[in-house]
N, C-alpha and C. Protein backbone atom coordinates (compact mmCIF):
# COMPACT_ATOMS: atom_id res chain seq x y z
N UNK A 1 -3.44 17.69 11.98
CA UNK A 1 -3.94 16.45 11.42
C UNK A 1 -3.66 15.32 12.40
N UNK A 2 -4.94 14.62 13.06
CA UNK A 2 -4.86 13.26 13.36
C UNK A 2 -4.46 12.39 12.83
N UNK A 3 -4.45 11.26 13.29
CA UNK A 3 -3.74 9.81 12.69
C UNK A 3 -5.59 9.47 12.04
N UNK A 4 -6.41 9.59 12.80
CA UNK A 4 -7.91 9.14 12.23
C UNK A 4 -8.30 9.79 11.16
N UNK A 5 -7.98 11.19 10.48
CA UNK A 5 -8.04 12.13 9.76
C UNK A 5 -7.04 11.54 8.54
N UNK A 6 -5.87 11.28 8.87
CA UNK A 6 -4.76 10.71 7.92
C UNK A 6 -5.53 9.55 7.12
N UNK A 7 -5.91 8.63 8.40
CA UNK A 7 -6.04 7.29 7.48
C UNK A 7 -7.92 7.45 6.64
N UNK A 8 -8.67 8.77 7.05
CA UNK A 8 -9.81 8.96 6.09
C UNK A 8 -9.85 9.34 5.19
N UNK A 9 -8.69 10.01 5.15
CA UNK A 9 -7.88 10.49 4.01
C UNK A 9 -7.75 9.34 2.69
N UNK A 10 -6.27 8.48 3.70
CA UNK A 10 -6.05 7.71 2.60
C UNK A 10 -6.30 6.76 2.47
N UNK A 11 -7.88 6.48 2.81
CA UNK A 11 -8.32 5.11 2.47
C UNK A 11 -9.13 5.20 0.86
N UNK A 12 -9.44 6.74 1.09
CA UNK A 12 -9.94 7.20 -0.62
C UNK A 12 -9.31 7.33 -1.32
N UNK A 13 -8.07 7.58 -1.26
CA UNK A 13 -7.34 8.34 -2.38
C UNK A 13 -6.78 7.01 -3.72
N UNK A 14 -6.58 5.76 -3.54
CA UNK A 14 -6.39 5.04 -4.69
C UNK A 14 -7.75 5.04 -5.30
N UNK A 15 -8.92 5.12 -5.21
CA UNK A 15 -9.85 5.68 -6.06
C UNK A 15 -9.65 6.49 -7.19
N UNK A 16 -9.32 7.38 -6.58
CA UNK A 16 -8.76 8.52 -7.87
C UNK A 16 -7.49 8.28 -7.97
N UNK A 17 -6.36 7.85 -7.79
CA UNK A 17 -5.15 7.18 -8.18
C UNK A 17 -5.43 6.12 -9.71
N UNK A 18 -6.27 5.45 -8.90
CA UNK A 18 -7.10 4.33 -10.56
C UNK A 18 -7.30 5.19 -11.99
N UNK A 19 -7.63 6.16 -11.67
CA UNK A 19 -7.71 7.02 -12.88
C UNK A 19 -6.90 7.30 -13.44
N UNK A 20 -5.81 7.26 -13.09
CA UNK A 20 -4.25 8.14 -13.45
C UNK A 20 -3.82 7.25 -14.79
N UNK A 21 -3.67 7.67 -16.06
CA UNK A 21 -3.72 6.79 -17.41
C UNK A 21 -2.43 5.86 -17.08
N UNK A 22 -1.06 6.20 -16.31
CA UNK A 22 -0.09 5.07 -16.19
C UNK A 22 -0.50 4.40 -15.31
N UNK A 23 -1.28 4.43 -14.40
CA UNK A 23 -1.91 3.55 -13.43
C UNK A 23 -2.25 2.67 -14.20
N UNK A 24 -3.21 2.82 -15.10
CA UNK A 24 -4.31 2.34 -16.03
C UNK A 24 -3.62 1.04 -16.94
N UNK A 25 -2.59 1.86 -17.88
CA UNK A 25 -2.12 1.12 -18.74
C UNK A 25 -0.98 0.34 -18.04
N UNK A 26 -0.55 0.41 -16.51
CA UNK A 26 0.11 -0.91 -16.40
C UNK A 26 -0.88 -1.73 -15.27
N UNK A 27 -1.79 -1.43 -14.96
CA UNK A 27 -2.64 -2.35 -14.96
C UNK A 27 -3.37 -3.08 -15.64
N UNK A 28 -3.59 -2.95 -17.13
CA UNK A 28 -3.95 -3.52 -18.33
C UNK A 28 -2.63 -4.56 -18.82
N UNK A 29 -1.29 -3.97 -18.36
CA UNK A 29 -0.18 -4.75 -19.40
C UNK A 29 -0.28 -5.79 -18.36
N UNK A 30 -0.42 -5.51 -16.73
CA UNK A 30 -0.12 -6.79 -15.57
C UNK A 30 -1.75 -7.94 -16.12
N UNK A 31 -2.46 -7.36 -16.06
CA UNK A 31 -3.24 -8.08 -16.33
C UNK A 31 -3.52 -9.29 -17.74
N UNK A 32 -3.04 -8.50 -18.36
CA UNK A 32 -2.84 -9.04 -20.07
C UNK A 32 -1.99 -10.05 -19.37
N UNK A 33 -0.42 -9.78 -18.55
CA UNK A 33 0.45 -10.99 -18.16
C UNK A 33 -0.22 -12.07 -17.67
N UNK A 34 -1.17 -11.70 -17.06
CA UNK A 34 -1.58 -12.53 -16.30
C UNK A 34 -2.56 -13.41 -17.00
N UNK A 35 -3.00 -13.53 -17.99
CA UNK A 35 -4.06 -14.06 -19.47
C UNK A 35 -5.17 -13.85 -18.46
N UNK A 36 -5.80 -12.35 -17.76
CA UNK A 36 -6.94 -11.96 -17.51
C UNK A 36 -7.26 -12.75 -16.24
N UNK A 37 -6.26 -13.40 -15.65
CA UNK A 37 -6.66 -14.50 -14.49
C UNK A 37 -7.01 -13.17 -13.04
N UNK A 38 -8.33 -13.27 -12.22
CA UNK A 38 -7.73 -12.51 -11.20
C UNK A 38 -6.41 -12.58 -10.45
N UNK A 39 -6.57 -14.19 -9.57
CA UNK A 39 -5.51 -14.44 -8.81
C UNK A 39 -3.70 -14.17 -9.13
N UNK A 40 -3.88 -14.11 -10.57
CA UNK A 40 -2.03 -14.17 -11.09
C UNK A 40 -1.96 -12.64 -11.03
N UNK A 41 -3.00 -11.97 -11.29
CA UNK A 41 -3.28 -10.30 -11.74
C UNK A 41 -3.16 -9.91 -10.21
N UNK A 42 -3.50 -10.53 -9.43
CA UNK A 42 -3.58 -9.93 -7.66
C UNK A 42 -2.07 -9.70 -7.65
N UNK A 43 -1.57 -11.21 -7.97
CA UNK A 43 -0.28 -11.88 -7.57
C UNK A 43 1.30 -10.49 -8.45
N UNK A 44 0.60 -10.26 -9.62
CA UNK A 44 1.77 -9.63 -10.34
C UNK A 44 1.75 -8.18 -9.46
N UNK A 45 0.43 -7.39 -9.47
CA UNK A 45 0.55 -6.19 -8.68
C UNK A 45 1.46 -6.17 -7.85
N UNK A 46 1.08 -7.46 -6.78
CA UNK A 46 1.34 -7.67 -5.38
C UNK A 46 2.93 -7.37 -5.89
N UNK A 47 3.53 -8.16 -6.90
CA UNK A 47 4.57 -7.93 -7.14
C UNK A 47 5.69 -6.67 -6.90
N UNK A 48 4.62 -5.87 -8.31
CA UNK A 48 4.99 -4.40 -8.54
C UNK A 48 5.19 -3.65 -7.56
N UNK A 49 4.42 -3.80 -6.64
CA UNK A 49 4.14 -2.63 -5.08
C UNK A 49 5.22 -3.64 -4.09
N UNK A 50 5.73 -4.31 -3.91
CA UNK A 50 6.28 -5.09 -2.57
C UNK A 50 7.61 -4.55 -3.31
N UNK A 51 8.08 -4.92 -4.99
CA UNK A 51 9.41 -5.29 -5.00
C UNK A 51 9.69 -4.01 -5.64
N UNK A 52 8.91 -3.32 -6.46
CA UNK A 52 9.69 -2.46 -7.32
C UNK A 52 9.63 -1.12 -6.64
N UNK A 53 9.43 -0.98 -4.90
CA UNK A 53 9.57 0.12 -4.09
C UNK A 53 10.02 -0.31 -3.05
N UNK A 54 10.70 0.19 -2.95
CA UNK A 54 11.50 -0.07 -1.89
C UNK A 54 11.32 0.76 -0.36
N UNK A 55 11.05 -0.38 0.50
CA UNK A 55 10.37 0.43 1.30
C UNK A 55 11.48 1.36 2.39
N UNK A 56 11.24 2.16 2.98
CA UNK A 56 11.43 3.51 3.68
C UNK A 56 10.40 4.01 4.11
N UNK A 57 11.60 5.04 5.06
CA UNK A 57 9.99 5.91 6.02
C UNK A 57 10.25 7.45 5.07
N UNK A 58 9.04 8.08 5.62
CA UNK A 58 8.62 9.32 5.14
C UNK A 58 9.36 10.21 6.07
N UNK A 59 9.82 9.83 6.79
CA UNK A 59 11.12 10.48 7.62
C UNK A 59 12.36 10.61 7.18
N UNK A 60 12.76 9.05 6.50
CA UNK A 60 14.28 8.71 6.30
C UNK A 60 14.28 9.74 4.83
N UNK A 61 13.02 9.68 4.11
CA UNK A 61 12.96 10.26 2.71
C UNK A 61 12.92 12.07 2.78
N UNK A 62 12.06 12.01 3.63
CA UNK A 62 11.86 13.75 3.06
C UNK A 62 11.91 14.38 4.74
N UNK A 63 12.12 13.82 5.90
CA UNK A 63 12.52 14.56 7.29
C UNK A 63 11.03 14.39 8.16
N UNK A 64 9.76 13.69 7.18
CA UNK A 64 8.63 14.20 7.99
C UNK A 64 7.50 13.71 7.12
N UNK A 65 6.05 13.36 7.65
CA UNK A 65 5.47 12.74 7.01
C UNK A 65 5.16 13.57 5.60
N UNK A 66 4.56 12.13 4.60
CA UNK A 66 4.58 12.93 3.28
C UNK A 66 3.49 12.27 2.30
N UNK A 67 2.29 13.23 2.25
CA UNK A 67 0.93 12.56 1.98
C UNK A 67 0.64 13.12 0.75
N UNK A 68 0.59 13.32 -0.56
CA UNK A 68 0.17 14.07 -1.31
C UNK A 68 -1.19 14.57 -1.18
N UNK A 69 -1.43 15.42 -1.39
CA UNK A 69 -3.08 15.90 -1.02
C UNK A 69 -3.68 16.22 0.51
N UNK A 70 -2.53 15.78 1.20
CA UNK A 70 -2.89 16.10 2.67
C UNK A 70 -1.78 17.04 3.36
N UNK A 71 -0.93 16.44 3.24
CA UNK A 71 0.42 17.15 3.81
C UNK A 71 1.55 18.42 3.03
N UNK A 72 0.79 17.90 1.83
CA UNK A 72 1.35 18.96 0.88
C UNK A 72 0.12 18.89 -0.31
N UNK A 73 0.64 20.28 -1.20
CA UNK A 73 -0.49 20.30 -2.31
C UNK A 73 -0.34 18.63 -3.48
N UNK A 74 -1.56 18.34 -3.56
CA UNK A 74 -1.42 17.33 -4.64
C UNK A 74 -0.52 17.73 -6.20
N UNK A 75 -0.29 16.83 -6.49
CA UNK A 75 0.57 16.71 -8.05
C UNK A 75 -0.11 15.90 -9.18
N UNK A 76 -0.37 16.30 -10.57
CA UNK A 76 -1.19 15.01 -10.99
C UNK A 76 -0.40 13.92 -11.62
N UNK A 77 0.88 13.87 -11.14
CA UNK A 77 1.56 12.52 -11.25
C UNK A 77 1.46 11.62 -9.65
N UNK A 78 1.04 12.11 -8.34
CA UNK A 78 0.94 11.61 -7.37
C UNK A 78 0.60 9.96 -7.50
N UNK A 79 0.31 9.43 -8.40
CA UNK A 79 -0.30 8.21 -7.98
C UNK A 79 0.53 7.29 -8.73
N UNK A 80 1.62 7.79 -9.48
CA UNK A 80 2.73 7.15 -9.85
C UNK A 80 4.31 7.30 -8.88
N UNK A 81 3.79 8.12 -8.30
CA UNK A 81 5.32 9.13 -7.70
C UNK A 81 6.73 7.55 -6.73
N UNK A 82 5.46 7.03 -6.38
CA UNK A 82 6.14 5.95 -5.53
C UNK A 82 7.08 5.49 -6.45
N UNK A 83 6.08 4.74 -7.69
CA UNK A 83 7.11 4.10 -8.53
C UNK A 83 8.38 4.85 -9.38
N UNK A 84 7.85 5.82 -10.05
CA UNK A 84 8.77 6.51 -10.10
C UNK A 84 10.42 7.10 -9.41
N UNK A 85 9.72 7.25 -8.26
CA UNK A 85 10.95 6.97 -6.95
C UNK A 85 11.80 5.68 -6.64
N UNK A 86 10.85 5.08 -6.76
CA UNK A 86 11.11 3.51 -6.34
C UNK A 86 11.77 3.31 -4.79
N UNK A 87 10.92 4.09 -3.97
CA UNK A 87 10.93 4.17 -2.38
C UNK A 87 10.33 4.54 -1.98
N UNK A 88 9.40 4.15 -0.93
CA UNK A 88 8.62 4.61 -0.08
C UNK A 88 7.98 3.96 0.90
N UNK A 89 7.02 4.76 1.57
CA UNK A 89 6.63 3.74 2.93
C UNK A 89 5.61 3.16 2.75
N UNK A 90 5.60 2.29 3.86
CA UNK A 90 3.95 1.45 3.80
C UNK A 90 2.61 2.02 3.22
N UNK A 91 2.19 3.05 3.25
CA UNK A 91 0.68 3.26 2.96
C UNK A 91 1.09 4.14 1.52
N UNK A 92 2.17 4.71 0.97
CA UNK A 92 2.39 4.48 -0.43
C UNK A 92 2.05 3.29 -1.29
N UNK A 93 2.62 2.14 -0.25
CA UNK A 93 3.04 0.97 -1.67
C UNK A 93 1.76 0.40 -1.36
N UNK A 94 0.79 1.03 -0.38
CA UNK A 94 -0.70 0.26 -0.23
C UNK A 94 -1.53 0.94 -0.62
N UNK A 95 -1.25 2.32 -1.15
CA UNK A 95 -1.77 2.84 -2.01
C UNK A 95 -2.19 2.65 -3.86
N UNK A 96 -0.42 2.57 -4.24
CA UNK A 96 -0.40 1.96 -5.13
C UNK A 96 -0.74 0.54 -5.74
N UNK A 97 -0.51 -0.06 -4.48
CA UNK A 97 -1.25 -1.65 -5.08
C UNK A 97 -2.68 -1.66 -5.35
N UNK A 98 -3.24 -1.12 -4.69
CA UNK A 98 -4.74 -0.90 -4.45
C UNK A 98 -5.20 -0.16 -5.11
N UNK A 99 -4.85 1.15 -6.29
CA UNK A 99 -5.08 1.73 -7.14
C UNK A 99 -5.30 0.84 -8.32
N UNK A 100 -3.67 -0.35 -8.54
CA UNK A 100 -3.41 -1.04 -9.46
C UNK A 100 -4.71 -2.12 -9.64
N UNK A 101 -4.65 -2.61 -8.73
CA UNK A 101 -5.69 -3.47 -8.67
C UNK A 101 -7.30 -2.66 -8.86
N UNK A 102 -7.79 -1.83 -8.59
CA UNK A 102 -9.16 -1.15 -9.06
C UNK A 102 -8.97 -0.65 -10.63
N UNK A 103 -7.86 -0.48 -10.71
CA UNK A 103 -7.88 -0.14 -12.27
C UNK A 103 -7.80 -1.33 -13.07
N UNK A 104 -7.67 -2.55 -12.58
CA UNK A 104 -7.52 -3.99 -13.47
C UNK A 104 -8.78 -4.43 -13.16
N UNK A 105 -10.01 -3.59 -12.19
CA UNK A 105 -11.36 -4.25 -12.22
C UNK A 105 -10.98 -5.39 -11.24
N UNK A 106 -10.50 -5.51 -10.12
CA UNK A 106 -10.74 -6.01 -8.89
C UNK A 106 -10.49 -5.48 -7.38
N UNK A 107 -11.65 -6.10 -6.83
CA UNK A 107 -11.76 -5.11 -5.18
C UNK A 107 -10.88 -5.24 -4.72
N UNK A 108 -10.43 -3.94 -3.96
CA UNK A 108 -9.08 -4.08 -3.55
C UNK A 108 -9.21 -2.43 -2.11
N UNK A 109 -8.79 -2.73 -0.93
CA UNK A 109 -8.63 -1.52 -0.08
C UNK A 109 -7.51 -1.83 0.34
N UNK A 110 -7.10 -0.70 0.98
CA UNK A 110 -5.86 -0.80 2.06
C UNK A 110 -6.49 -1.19 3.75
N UNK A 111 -5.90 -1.48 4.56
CA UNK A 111 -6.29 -1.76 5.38
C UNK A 111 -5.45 -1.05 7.34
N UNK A 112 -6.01 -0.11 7.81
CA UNK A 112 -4.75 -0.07 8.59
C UNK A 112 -4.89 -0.73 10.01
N UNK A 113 -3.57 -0.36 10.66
CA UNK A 113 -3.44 -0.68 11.86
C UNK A 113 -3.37 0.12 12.58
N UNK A 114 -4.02 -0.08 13.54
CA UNK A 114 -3.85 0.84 15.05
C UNK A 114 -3.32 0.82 16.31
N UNK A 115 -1.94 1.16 16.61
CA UNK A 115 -2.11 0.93 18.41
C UNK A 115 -2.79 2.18 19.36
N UNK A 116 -2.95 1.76 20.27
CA UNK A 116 -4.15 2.14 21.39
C UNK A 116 -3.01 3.22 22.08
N UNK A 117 -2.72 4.50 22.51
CA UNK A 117 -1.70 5.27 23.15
C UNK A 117 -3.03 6.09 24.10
N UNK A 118 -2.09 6.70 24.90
CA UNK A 118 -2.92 7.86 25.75
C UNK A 118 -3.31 8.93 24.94
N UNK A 119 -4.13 9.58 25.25
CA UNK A 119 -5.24 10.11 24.29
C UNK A 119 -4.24 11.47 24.49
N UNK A 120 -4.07 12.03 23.09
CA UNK A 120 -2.99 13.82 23.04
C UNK A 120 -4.10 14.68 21.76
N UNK A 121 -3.40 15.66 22.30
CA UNK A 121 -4.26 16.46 20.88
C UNK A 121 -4.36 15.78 19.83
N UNK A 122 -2.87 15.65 19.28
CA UNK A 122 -2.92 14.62 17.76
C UNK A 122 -3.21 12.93 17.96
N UNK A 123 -3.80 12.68 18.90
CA UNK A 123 -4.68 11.38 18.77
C UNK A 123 -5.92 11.81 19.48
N UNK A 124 -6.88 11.99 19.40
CA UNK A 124 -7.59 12.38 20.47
C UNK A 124 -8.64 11.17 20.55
N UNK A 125 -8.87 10.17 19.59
CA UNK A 125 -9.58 8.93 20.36
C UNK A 125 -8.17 7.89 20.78
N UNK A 126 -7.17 8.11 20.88
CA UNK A 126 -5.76 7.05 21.51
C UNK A 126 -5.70 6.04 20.85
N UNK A 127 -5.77 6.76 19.48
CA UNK A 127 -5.22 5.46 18.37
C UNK A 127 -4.20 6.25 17.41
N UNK A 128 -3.27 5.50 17.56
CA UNK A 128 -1.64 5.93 16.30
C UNK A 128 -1.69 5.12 15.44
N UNK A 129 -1.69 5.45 13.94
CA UNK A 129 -1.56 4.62 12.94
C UNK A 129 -0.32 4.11 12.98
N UNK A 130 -0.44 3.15 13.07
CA UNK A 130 0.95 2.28 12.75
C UNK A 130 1.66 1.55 11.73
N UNK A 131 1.03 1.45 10.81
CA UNK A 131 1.04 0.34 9.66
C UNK A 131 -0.30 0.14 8.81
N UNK A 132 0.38 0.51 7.34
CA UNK A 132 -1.18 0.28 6.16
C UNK A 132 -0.66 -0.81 5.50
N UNK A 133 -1.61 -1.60 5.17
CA UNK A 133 -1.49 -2.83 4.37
C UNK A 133 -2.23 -2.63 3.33
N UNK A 134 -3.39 -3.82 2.86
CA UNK A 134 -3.99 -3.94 2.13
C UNK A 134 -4.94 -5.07 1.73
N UNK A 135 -5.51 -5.19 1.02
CA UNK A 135 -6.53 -6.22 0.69
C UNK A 135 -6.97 -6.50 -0.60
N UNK A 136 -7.79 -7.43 -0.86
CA UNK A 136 -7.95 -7.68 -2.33
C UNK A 136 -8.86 -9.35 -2.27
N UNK A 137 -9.93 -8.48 -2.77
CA UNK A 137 -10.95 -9.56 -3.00
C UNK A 137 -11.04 -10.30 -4.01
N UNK A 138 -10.87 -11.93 -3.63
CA UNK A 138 -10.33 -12.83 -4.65
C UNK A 138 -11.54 -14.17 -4.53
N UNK A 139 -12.38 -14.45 -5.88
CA UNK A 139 -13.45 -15.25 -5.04
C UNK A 139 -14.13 -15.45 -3.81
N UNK A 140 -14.79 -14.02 -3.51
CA UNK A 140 -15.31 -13.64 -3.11
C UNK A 140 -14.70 -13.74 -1.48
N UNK A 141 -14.02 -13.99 -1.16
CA UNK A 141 -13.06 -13.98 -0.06
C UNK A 141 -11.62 -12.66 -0.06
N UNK A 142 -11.66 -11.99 0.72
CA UNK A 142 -10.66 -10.71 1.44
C UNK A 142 -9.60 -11.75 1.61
N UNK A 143 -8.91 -10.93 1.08
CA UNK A 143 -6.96 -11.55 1.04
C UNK A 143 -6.21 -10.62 1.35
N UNK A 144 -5.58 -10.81 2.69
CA UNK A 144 -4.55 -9.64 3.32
C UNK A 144 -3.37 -9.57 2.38
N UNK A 145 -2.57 -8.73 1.68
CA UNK A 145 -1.56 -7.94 1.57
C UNK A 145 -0.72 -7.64 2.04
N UNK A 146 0.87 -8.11 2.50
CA UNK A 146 1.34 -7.73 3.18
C UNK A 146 3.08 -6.61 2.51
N UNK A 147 2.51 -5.78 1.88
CA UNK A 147 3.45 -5.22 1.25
C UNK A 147 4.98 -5.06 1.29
N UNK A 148 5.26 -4.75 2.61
CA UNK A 148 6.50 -4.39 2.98
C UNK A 148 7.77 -5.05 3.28
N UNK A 149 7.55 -6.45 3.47
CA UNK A 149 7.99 -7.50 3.60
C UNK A 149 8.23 -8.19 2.65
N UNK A 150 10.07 -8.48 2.23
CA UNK A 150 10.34 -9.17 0.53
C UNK A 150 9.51 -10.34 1.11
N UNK A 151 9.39 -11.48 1.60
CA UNK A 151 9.25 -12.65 1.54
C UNK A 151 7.74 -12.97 1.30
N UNK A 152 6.56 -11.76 1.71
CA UNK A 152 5.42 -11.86 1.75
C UNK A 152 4.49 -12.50 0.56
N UNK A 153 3.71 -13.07 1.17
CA UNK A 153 2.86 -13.55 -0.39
C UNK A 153 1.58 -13.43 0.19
N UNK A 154 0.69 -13.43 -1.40
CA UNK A 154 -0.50 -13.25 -1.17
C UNK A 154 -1.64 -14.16 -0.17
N UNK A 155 -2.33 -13.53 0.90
CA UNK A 155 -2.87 -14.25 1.33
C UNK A 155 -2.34 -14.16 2.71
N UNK A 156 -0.99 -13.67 2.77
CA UNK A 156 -0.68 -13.39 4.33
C UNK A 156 -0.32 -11.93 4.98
N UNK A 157 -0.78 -12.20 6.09
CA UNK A 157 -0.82 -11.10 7.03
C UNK A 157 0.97 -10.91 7.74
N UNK A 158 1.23 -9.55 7.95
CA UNK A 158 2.62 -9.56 8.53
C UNK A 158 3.18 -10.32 9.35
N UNK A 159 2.24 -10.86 10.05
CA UNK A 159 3.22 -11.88 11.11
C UNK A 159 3.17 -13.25 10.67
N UNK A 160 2.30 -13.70 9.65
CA UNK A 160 2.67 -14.68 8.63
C UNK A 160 3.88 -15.04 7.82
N UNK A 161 4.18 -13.84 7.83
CA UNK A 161 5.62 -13.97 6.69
C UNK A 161 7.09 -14.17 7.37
N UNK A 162 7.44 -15.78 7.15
CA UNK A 162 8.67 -16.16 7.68
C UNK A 162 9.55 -14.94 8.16
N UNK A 163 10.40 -15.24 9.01
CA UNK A 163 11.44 -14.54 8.96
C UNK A 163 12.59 -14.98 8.34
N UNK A 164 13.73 -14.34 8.40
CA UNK A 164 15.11 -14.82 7.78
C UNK A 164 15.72 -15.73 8.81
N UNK A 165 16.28 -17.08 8.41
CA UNK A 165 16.97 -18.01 9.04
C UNK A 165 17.98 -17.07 10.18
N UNK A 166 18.84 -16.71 8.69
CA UNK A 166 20.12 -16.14 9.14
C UNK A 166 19.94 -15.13 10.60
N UNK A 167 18.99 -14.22 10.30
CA UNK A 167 18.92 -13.39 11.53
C UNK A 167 17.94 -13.05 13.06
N UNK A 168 16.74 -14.33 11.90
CA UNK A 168 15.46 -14.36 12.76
C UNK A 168 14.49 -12.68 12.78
N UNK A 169 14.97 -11.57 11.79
CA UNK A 169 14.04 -10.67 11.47
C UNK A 169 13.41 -10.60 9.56
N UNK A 170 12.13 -10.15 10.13
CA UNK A 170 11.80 -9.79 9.18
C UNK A 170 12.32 -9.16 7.64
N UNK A 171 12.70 -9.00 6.64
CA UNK A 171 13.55 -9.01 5.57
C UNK A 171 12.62 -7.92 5.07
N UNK A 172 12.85 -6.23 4.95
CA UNK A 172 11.82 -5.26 4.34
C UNK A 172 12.17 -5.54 3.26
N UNK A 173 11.37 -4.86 2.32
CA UNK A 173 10.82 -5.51 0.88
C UNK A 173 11.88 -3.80 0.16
């Protein structure tokens, strides 16, 4: 498996994540919080996925990457598993936000990043995924996601989001 294969993968999979009935019904309760507003409903998800997972790698967690449906056989709790855990890495919690949000009836993708490397078997156009985010269409305008990062808010991109006084790095979520 490529990194280009990975991310074709999981740019579909909160599609069918949306379906998942706890997906469903706490995207109905965030939304209800929100008295049906998109923007507060973006804003609470954004919540759920930044704070109530804690981010980690798929290394530090299980020794090696960890994709449901790709890397191992799917589960049909997969599209809760993050939260349930309450840890995981970037294109989990941009999974889950982005599920949350299609199941509350607003556009919403993940979005990734690429750096450019010398071309190897497992890259063979010399692109390494590096980082999944996300998005979410809010009056008719795309609003970056920046999950992983406590300080992040809606509307900004990773290098948007202050750093910490105290240390001058980034603060993971």
């Amino acid at each position: 498996m490529n990194d280009e294969q990975k991310w074709l993968y999981l740019e579909g999979v909160p599609h069918l994540d949306a379906q998942h009935p706890r997906i469903k019904l706490l995207a109905q309760n965030l939304t209800l919080a929100a008295g049906g507003e998109p923007t507060r409903t973006a804003q609470l998800i954004m919540t759920v996925a930044r704070d109530w997972i804690r981010q980690t790698s798929d290394v530090e967690q299980r020794g090696g990457e960890d994709i449901a449906g790709l890397t191992r056989p799917p589960h049909p709790d997969d599209a809760i598993d993050a939260l349930r855990r309450g840890e995981d890495d970037c294109d989990a919690k941009a999974r889950v936000f982005v599920a949350l949000c299609l199941a509350a009836g607003l556009k919403a993708r993940m979005m990734p990043t690429f750096a450019t490397c010398g071309i190897t078997e497992s890259t063979p156009k010399g692109r390494t995924l590096t980082h999944v985010s996300a998005a979410v269409e809010l009056d008719n305008v795309w609003q970056p996601v920046e999950l992983t990062l406590s300080r992040a808010r809606l509307g900004e991109t990773g290098k948007q989001v202050p750093k910490e006084l105290a240390t001058g790095k980034w603060k993971l979520s």
